[in-house]
C-alpha atoms as a PDB file:
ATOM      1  CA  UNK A   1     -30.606  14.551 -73.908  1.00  0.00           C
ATOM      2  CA  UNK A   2     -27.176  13.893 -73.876  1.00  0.00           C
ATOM      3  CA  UNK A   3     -24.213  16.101 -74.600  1.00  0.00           C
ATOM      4  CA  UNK A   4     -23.778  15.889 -78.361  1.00  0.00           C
ATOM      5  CA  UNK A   5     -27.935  15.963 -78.630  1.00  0.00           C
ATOM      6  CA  UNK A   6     -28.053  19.052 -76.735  1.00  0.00           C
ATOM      7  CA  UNK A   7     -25.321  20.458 -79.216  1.00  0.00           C
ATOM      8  CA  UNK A   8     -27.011  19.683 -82.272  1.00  0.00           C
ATOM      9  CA  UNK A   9     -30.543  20.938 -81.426  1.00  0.00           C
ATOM     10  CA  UNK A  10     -28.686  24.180 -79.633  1.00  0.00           C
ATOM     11  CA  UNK A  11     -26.837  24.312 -82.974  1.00  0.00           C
ATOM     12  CA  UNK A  12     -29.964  24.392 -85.420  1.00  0.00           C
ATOM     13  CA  UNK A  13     -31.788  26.690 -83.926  1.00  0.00           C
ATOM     14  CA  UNK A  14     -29.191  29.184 -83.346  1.00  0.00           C
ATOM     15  CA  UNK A  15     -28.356  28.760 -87.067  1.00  0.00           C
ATOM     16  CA  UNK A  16     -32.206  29.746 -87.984  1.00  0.00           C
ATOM     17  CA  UNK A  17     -31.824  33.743 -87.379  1.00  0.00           C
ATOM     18  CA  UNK A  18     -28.504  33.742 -89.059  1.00  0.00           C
ATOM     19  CA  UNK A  19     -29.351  31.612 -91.951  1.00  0.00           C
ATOM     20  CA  UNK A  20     -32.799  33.855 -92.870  1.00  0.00           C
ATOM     21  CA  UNK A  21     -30.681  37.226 -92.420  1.00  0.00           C
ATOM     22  CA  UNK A  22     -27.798  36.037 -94.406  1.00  0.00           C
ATOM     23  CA  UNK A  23     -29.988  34.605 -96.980  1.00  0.00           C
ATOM     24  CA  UNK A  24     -32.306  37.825 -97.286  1.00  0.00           C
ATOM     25  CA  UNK A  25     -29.137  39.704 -98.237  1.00  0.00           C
ATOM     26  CA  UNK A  26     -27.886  37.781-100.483  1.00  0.00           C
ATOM     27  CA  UNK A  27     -30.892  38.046-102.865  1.00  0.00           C
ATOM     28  CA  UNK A  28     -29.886  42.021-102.422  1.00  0.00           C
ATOM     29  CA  UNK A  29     -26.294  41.135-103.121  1.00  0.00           C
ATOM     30  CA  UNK A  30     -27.291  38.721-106.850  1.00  0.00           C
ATOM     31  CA  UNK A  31     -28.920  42.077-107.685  1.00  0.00           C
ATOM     32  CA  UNK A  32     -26.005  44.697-106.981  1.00  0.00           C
ATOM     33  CA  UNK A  33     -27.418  46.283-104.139  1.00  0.00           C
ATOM     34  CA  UNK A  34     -25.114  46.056-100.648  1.00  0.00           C
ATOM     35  CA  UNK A  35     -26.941  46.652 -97.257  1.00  0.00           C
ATOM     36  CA  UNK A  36     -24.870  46.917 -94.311  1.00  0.00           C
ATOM     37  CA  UNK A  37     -28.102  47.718 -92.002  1.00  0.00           C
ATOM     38  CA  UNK A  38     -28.597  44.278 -91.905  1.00  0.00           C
ATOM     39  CA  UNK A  39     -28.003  44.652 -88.032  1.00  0.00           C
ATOM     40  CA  UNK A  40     -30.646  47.241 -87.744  1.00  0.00           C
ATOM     41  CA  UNK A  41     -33.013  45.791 -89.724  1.00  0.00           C
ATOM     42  CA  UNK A  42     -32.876  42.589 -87.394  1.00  0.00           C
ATOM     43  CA  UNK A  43     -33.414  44.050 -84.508  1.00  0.00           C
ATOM     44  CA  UNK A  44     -36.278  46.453 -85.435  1.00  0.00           C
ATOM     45  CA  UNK A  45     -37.630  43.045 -87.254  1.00  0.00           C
ATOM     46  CA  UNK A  46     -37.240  41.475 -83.577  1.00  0.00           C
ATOM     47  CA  UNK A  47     -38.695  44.250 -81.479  1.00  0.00           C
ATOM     48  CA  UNK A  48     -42.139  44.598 -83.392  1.00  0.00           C
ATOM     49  CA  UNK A  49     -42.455  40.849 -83.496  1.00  0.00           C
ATOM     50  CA  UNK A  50     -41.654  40.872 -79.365  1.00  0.00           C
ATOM     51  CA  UNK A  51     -43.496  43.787 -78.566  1.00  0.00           C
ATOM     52  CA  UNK A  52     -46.758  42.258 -80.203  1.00  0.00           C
ATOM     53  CA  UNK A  53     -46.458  39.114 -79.241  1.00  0.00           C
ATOM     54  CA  UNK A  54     -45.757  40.210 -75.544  1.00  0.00           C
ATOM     55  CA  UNK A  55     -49.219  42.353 -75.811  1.00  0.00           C
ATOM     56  CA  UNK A  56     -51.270  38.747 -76.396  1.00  0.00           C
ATOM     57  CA  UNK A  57     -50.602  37.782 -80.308  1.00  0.00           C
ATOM     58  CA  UNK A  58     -49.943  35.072 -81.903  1.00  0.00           C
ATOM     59  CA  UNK A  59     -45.921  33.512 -82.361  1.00  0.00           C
ATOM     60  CA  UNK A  60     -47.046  33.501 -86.208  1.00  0.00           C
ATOM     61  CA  UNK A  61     -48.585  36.963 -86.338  1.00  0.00           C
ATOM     62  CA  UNK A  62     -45.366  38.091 -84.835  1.00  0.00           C
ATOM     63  CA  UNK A  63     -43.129  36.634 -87.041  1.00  0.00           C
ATOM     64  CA  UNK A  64     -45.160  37.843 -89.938  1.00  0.00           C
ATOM     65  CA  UNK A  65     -44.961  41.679 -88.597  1.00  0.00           C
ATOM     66  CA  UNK A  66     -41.520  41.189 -88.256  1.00  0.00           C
ATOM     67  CA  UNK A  67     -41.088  40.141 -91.911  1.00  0.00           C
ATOM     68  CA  UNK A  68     -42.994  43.274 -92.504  1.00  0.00           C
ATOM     69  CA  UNK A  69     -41.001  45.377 -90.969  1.00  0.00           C
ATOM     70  CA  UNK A  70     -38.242  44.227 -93.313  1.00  0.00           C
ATOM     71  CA  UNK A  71     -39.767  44.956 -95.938  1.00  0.00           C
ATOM     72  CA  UNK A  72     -40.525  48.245 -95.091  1.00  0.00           C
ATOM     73  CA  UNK A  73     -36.928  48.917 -93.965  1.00  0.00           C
ATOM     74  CA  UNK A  74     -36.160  47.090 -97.351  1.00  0.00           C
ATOM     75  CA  UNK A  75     -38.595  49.650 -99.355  1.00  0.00           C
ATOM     76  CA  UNK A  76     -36.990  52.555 -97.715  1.00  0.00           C
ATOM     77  CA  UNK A  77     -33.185  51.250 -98.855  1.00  0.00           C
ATOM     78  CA  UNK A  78     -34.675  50.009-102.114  1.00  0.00           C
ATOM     79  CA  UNK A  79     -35.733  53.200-102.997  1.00  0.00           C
ATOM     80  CA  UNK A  80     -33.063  55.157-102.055  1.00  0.00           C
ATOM     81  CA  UNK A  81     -30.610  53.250-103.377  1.00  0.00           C
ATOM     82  CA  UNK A  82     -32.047  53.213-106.998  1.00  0.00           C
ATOM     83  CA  UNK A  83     -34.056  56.560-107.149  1.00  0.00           C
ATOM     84  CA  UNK A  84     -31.995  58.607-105.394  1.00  0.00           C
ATOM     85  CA  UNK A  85     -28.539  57.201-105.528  1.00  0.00           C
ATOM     86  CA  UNK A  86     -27.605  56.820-102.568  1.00  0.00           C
ATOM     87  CA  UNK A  87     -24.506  55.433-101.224  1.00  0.00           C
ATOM     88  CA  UNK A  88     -25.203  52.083-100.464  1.00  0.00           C
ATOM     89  CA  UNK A  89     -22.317  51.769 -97.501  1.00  0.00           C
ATOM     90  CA  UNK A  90     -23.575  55.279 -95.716  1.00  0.00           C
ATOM     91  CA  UNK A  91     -26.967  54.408 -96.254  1.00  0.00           C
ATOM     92  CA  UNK A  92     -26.629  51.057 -94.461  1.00  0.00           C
ATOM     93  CA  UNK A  93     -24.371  52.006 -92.027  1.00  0.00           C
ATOM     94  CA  UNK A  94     -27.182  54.762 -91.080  1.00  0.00           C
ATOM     95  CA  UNK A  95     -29.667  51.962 -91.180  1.00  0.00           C
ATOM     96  CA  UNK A  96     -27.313  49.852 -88.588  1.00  0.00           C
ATOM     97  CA  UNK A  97     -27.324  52.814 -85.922  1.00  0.00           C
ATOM     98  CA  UNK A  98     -30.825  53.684 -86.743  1.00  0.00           C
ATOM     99  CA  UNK A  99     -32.321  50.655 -86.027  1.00  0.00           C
ATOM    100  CA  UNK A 100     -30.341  49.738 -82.770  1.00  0.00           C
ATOM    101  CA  UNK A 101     -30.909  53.460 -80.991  1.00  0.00           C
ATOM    102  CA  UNK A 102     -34.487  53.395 -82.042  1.00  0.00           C
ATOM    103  CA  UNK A 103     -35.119  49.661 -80.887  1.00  0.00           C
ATOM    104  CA  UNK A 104     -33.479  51.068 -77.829  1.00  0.00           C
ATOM    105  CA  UNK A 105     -35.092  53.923 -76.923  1.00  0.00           C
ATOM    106  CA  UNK A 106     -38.795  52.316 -77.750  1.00  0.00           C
ATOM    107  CA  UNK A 107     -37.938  49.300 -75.747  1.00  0.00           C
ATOM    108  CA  UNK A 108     -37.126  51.395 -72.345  1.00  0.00           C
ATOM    109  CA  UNK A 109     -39.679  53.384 -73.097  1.00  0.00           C
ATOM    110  CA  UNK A 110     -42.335  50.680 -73.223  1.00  0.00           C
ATOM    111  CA  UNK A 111     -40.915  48.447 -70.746  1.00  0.00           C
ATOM    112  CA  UNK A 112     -38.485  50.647 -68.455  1.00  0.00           C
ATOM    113  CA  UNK A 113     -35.982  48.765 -66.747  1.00  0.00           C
ATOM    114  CA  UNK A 114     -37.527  45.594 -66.659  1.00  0.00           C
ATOM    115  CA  UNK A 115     -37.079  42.554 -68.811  1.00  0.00           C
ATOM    116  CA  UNK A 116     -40.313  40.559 -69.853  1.00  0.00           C
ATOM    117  CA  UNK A 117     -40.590  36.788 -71.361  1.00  0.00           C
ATOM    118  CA  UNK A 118     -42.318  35.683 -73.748  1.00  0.00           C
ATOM    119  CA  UNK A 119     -44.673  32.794 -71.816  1.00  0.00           C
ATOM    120  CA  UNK A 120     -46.151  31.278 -75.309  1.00  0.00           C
ATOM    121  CA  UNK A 121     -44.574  28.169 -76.832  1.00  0.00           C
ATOM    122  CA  UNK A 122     -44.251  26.954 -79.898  1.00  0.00           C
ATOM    123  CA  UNK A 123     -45.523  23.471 -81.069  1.00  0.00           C
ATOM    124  CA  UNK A 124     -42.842  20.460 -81.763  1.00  0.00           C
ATOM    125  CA  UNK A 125     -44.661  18.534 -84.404  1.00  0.00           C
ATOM    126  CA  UNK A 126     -42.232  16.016 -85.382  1.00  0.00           C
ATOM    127  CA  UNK A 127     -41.428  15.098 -81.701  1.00  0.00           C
ATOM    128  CA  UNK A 128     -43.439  12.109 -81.053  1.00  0.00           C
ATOM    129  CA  UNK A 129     -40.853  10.900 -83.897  1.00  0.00           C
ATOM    130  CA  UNK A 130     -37.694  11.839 -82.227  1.00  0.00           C
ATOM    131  CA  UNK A 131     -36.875   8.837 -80.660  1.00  0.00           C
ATOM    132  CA  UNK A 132     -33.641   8.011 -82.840  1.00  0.00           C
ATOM    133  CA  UNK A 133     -30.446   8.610 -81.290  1.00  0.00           C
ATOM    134  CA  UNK A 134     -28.112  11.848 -81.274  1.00  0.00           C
ATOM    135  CA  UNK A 135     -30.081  12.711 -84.627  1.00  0.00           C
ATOM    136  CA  UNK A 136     -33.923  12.259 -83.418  1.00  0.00           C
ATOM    137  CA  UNK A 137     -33.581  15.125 -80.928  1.00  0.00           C
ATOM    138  CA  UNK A 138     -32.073  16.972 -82.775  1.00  0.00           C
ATOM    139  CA  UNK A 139     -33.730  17.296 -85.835  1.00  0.00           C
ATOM    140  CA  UNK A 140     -37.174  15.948 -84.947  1.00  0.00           C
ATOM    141  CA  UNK A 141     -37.715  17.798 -81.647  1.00  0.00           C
ATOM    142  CA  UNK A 142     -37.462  21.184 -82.881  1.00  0.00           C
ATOM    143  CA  UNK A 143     -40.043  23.988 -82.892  1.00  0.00           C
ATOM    144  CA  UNK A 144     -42.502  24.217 -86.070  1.00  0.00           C
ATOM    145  CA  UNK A 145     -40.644  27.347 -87.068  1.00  0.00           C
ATOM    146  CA  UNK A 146     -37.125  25.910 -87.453  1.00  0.00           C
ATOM    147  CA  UNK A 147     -39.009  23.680 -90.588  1.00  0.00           C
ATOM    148  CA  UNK A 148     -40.817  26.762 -92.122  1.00  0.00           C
ATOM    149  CA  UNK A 149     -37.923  28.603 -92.119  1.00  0.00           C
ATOM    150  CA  UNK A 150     -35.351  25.517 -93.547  1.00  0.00           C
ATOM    151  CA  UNK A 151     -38.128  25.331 -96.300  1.00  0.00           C
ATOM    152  CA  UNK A 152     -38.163  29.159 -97.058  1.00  0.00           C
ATOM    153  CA  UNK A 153     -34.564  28.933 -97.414  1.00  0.00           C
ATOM    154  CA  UNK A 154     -34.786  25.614 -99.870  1.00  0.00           C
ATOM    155  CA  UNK A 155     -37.357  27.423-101.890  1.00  0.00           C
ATOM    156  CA  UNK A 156     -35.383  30.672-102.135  1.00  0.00           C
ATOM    157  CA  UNK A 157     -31.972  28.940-103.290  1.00  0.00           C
ATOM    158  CA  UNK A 158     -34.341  27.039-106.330  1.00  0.00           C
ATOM    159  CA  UNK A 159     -35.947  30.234-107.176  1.00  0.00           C
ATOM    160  CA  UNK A 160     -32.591  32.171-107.349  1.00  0.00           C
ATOM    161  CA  UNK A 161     -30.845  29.549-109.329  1.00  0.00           C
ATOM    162  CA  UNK A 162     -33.689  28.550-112.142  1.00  0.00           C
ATOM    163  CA  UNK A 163     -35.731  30.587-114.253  1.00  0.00           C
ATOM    164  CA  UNK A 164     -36.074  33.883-115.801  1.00  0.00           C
ATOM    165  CA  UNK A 165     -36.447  35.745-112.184  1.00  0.00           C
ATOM    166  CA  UNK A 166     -33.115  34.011-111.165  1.00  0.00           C
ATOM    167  CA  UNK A 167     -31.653  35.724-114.633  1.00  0.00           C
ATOM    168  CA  UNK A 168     -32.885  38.852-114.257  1.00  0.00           C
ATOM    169  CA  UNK A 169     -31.518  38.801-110.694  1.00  0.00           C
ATOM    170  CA  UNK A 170     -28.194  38.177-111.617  1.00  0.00           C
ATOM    171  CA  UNK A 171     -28.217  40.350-114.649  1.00  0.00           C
ATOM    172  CA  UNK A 172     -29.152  43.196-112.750  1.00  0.00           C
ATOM    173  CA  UNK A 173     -25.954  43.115-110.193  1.00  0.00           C
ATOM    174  CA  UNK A 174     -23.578  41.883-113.265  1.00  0.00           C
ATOM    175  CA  UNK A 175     -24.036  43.748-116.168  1.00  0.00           C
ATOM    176  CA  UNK A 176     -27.181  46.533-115.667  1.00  0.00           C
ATOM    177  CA  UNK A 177     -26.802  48.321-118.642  1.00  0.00           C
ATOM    178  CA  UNK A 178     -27.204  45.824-120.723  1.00  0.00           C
ATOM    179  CA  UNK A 179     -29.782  44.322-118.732  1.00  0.00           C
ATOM    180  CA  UNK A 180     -31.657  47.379-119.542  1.00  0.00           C
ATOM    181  CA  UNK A 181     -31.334  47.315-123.357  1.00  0.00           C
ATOM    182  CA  UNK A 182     -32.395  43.611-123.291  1.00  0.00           C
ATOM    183  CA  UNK A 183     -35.429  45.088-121.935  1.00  0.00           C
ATOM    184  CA  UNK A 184     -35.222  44.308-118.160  1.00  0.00           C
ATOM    185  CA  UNK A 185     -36.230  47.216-115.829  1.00  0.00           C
ATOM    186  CA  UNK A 186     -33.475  47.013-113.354  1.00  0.00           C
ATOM    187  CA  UNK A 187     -34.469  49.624-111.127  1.00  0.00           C
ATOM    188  CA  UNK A 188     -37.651  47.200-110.670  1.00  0.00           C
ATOM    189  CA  UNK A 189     -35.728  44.343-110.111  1.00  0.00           C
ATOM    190  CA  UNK A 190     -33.771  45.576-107.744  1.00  0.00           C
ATOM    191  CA  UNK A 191     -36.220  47.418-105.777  1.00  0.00           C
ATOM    192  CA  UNK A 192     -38.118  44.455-105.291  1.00  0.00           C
ATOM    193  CA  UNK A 193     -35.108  42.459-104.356  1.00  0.00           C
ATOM    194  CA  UNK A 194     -34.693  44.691-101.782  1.00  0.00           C
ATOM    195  CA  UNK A 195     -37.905  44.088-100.130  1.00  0.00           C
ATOM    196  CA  UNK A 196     -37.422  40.479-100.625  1.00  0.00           C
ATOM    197  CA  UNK A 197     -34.430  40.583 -99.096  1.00  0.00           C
ATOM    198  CA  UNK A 198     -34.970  42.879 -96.208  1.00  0.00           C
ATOM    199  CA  UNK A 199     -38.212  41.105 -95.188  1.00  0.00           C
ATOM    200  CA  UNK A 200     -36.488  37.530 -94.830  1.00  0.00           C
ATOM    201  CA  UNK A 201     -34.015  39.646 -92.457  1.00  0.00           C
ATOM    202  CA  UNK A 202     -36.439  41.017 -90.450  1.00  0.00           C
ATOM    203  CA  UNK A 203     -37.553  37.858 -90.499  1.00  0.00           C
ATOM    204  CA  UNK A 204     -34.628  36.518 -88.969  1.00  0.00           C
ATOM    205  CA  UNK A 205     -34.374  39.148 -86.419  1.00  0.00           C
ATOM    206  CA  UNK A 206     -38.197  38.276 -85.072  1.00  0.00           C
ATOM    207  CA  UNK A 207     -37.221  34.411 -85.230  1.00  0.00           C
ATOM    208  CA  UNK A 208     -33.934  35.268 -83.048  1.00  0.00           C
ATOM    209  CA  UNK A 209     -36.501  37.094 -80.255  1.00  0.00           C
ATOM    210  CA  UNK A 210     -39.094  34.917 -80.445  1.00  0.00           C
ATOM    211  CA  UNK A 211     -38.379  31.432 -81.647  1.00  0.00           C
ATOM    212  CA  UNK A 212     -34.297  31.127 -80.557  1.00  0.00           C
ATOM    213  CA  UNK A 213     -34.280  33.192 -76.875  1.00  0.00           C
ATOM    214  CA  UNK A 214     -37.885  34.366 -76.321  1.00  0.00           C
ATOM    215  CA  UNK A 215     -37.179  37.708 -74.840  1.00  0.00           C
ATOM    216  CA  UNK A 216     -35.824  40.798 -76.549  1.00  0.00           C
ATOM    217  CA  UNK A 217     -33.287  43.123 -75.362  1.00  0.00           C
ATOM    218  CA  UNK A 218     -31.393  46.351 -77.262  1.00  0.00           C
ATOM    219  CA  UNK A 219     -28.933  45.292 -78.829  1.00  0.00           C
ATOM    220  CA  UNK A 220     -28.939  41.496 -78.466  1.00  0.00           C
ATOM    221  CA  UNK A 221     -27.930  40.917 -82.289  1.00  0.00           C
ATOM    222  CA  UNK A 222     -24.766  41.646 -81.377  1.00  0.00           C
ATOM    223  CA  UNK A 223     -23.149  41.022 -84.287  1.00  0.00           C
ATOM    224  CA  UNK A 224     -24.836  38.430 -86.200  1.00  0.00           C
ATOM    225  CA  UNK A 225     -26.032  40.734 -88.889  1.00  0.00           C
ATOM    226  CA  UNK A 226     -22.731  41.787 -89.870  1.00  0.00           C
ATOM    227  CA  UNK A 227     -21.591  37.806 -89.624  1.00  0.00           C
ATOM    228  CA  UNK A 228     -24.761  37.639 -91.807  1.00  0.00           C
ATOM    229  CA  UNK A 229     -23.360  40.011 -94.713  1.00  0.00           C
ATOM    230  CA  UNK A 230     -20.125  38.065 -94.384  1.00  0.00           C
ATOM    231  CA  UNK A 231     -21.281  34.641 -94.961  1.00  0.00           C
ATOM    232  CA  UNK A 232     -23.787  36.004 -97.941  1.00  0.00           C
ATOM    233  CA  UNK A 233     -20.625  36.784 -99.585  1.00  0.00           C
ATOM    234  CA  UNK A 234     -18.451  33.635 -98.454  1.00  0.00           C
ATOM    235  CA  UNK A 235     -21.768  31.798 -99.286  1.00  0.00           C
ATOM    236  CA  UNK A 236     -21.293  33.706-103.074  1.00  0.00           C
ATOM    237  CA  UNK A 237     -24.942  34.262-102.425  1.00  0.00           C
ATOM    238  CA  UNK A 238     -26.056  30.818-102.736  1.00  0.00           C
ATOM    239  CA  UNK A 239     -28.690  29.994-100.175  1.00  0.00           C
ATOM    240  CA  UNK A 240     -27.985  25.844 -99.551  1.00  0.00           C
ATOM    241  CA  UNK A 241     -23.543  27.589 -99.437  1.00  0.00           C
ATOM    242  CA  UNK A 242     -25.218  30.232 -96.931  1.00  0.00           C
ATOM    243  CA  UNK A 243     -27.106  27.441 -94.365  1.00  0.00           C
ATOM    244  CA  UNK A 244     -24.052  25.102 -94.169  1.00  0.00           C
ATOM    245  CA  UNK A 245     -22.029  28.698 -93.017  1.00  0.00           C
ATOM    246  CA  UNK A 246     -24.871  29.262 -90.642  1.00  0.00           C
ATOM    247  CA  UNK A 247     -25.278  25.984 -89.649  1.00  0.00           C
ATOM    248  CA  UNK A 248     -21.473  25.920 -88.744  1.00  0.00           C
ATOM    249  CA  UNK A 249     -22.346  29.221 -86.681  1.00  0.00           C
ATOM    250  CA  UNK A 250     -24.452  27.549 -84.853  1.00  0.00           C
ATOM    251  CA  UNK A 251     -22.407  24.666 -83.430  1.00  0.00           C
ATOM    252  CA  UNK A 252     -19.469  26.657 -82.777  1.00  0.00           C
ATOM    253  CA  UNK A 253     -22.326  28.654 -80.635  1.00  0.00           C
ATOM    254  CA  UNK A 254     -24.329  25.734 -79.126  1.00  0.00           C
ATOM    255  CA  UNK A 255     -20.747  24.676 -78.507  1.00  0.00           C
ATOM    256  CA  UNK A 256     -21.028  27.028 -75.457  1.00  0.00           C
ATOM    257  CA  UNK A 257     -23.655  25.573 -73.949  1.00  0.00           C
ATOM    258  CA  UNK A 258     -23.068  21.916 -74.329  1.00  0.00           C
ATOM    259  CA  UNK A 259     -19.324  22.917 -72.534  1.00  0.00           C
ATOM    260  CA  UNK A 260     -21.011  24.558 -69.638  1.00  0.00           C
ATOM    261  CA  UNK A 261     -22.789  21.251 -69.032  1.00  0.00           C
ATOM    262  CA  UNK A 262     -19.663  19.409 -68.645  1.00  0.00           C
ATOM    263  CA  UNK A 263     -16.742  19.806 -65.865  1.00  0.00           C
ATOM    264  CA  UNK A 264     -14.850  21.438 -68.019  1.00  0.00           C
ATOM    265  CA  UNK A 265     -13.622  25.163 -66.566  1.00  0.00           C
ATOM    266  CA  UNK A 266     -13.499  27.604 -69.090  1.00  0.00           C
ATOM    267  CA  UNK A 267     -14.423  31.143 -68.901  1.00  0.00           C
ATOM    268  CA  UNK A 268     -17.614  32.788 -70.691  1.00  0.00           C
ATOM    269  CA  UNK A 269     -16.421  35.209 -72.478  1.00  0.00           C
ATOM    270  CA  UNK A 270     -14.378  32.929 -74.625  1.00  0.00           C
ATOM    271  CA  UNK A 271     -17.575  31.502 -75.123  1.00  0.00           C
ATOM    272  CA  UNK A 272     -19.416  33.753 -76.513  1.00  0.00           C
ATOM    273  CA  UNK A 273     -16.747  35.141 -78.977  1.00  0.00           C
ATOM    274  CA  UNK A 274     -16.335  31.387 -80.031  1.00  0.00           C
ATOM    275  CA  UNK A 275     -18.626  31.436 -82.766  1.00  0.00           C
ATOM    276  CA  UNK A 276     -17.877  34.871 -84.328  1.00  0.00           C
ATOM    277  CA  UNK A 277     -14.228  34.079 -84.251  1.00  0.00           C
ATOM    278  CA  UNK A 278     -14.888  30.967 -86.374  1.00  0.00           C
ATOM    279  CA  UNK A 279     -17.062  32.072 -88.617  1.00  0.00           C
ATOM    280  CA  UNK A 280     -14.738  34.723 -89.349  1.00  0.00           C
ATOM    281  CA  UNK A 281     -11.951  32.414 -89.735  1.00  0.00           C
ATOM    282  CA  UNK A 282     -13.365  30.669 -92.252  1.00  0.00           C
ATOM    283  CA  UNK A 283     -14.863  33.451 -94.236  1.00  0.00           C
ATOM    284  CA  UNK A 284     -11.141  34.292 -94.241  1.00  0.00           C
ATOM    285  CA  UNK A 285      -9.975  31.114 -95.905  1.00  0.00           C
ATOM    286  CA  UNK A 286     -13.037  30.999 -98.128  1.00  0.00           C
ATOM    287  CA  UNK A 287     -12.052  34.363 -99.008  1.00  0.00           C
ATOM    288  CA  UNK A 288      -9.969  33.727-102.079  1.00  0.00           C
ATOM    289  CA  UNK A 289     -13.240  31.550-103.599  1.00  0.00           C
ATOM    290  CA  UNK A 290     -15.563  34.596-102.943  1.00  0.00           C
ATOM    291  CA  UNK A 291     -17.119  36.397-106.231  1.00  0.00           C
ATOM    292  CA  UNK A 292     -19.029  39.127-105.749  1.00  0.00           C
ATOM    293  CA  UNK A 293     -21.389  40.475-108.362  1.00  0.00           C
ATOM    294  CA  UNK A 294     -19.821  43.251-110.424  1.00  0.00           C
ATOM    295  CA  UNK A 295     -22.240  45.943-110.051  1.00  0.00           C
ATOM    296  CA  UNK A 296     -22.468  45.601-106.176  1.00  0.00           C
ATOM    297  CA  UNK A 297     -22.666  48.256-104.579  1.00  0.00           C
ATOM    298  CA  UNK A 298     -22.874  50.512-107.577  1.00  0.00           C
ATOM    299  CA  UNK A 299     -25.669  52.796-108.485  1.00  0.00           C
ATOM    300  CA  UNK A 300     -27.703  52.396-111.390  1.00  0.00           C
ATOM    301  CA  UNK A 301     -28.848  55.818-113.481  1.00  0.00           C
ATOM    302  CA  UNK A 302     -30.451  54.902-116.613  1.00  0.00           C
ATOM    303  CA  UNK A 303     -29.911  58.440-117.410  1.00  0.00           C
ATOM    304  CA  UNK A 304     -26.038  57.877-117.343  1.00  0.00           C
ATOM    305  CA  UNK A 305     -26.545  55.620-119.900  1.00  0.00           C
ATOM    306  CA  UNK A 306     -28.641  57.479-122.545  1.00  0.00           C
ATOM    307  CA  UNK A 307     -26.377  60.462-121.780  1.00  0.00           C
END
């Protein structure tokens, strides 16, 4: 492949993990709930899905248990955030350092010091078909995941923008008191919306282990779950908004590697902080179009009310 090919498939893919994250919390976000454990959640999502895949599962069964794991994490914030009350920003933040000290611990203490890889492939279905230049490679030779994923994403942004789920959604993070007199349990809705949510993210973080690098180390989100909050928001939770973000993530990262394969001498590090810093740029100049749901990050009491 040449140059630009490499940086378009490079680009994809690396958009795949961010785009599933950011899109799981944005279905929290519509519904007033803010989780800023995305991070943790990603990696614990990524470590289960390594860890059995490494012991002789399937790719699919790993991604699967890694959506699972999620969901639990999402269960766990769902309920604490509507039953108990909890502070949404402490209780992700605890989820954040939770989920990167225990991935951490459980990974040396499976695997020590060394650092296995993941020897099972994924099929390329469409590549027999990706004979068309620059855009063929690119978009035909990719693995079977990278499609399931693009059409979860397609099929998430239709059901949170038509329909009486999609109106409940947004109800619940706009206006939840009267969401509840119209008859809506909003404690429901956003409980499940949680788990929703939370599962696409661990989702994301099984697809960045197993899919995107195919090896998993502690910590090796670094970051992209907080650039995942940021671009739910910039994205103002719209999933199609939310892939074009990640999609620009992932060019300004494959970036990186299509400059290493050329003469030019520039140093890594500047590499790697390439893509965060332009993402964040242009969350910054998208900030002034951001709206937020009203109720975000505000707890719901139904007893407040009646009182």
């Amino acid at each position: 492949m040449t140059v630009i090919e490499t940086l378009l498939a490079t680009a994809l893919l690396a958009a795949i993990p961010l785009m599933l994250a950011a899109t799981g919390e944005a279905i929290g976000q519509r519904s007033g709930l803010l989780n800023l454990g995305v991070e943790g959640v990603m990696l614990a999502g990524a470590f289960v899905g390594f860890v059995v895949v490494e012991a002789g599962a399937g790719m699919a069964f790993g991604l699967v248990l890694g959506a699972l794991t999620g969901a639990a994490f999402g269960a766990g914030f769902g309920l604490a955030a509507t039953r108990l009350s909890a502070n949404q920003i402490v209780l992700g933040l605890g989820i954040a350092v939770a989920g990167e000290g225990a991935t951490g611990y459980f990974f040396r203490e499976r695997f020590g010091s060394s650092q296995p890889l993941l020897e099972a492939g994924m099929s390329r279905p469409f590549a027999a078909y990706a004979d068309i230049p620059m855009i063929g490679p690119a978009l035909l030779e990719q693995r079977w995941f990278v499609y399931v994923a693009l059409f979860l994403v397609a099929v998430v942004g239709a059901w949170m923008r038509f329909g009486r789920p999609a109106l409940m959604l947004r109800a619940a993070g706009e206006s939840p008191f009267a969401t509840e007199a119209a008859g809506v349990n909003v404690t429901r809705v956003r409980l499940l919306a949680a788990v929703a949510g939370q599962s696409l993210v661990g989702l994301g973080g099984a697809a960045l282990a197993l899919v995107e690098v195919g090896f998993f180390t502690p910590g090796m989100t670094v970051g992209i779950g907080f650039i995942a909050i940021a671009i739910a928001m910039a994205g103002r939770q719209r999933p199609l908004r939310i892939a074009l973000l990640a999609i620009v993530f992932g060019l300004l990262r494959g970036s990186g590697t299509a400059i290493q394969l050329t003469d030019f001498n520039v140093q890594t590090e500047f590499l790697e902080m390439l893509p965060y810093a332009g993402v964040l740029v242009l969350v910054v100049l998208m900030g002034r179009q951001v709206r937020l749901p009203r109720a975000l990050g505000t707890p719901y009491e139904r007893e407040s009310r009646n009182a």
